[in-house]
Protein backbone atom coordinates (compact mmCIF):
# COMPACT_ATOMS: atom_id res chain seq x y z
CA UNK A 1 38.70 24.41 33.18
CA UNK A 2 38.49 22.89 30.01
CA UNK A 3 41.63 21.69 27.89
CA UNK A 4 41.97 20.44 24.36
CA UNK A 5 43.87 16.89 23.44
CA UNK A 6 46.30 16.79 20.06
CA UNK A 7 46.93 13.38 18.88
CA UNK A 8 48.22 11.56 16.16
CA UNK A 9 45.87 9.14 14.59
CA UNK A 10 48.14 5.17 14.44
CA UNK A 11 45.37 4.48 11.17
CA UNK A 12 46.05 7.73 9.10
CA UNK A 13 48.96 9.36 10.82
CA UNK A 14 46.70 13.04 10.49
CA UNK A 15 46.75 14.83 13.78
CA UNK A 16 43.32 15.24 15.89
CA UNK A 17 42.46 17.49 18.76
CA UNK A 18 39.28 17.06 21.03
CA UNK A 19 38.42 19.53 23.20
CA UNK A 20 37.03 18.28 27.00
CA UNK A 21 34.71 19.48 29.51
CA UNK A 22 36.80 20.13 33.18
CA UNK A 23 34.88 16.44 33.72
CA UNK A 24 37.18 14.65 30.88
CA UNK A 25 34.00 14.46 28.21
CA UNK A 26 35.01 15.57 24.76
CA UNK A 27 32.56 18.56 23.95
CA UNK A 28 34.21 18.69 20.37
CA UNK A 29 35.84 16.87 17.71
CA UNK A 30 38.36 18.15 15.01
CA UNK A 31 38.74 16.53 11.50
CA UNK A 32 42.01 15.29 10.69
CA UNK A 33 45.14 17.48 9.85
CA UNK A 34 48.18 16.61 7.72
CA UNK A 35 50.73 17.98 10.10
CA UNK A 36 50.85 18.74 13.78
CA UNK A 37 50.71 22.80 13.02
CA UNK A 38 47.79 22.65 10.67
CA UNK A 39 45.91 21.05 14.13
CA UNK A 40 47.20 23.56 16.30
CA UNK A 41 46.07 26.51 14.52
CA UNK A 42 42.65 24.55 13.83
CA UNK A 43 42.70 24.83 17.99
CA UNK A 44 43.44 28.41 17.99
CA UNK A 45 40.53 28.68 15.50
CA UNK A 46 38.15 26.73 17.76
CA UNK A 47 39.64 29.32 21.00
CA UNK A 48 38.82 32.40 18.70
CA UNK A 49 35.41 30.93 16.85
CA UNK A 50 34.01 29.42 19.87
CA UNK A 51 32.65 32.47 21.65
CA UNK A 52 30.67 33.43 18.79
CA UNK A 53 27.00 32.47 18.36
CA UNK A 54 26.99 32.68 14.58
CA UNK A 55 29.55 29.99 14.48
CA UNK A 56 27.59 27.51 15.77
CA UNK A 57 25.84 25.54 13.29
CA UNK A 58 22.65 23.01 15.00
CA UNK A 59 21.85 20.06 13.06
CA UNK A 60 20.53 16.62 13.67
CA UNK A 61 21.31 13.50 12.73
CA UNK A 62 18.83 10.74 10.34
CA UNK A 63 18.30 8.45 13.54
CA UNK A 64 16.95 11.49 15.64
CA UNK A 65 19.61 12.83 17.47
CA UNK A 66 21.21 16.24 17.65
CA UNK A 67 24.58 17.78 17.12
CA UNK A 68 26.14 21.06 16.54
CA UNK A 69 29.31 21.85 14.22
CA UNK A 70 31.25 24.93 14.84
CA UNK A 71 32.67 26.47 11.89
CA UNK A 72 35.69 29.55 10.91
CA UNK A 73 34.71 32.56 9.63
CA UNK A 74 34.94 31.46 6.32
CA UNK A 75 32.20 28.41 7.01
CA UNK A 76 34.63 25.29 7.12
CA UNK A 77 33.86 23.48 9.95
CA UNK A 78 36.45 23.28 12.44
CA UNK A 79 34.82 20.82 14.64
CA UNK A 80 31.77 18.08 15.52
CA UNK A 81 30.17 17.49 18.63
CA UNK A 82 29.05 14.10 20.41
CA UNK A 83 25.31 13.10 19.64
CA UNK A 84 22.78 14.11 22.15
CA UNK A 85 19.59 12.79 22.86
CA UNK A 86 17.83 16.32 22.89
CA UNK A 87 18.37 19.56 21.74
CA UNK A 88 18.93 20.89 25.24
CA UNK A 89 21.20 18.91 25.65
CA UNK A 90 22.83 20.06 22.28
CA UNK A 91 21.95 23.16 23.48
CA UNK A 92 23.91 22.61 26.93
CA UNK A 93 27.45 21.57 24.31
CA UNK A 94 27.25 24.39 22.64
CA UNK A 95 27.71 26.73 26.02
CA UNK A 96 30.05 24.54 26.95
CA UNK A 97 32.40 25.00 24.37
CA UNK A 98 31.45 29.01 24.56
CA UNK A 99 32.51 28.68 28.09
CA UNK A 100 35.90 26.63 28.16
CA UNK A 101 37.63 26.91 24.31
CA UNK A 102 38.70 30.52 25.01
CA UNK A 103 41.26 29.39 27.45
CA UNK A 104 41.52 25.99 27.31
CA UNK A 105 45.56 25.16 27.40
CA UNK A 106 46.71 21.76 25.09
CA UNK A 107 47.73 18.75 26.29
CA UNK A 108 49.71 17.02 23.39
């Protein structure tokens, strides 16, 4: 199962979360967060907006790579994928964070 990292940045002091594949590969990165409970509910938004097609936003990148941000119901984007290669692979992210967000647990 996946599980979801919250960290405080040393540069910035904001709080981060990443959320990993069972293989320890971060499937999705969060912005950064002025307090500890501003990330958490970010994760809670990522666990309820992560099952939902229409959340997923595909892009790709100037050098040729692809990446997918999922956003909240009210379009802010909660998180950033890796760059991949292809849009399969994209593609292959995206159902991965379908898959484990809903009941990922935190490890803080």
């Amino acid at each position: 199962m996946g599980y979801f990292t919250l960290f405080k940045s040393d540069k910035n002091d904001d709080y981060y979360f990443n959320l990993k594949a069972p293989n320890h590969e971060i499937i999705l990165a969060s912005q950064g967060y002025s307090s500890k409970n501003a990330a958490e509910n970010g994760i809670e938004s990522v666990k309820v907006n992560g099952s939902e097609e229409s959340r997923f936003e595909r892009n790709s990148a100037k050098d040729g790579q692809y990446y997918f941000n999922l956003k909240s119901g009210n379009g802010q984007v909660i998180g950033t994928s890796e760059m991949y290669k292809t849009t399969a692979s994209r593609d292959n992210g995206i159902e991965s964070v379908k898959k484990n967000a809903p009941e990922a647990e935190i490890n803080d």
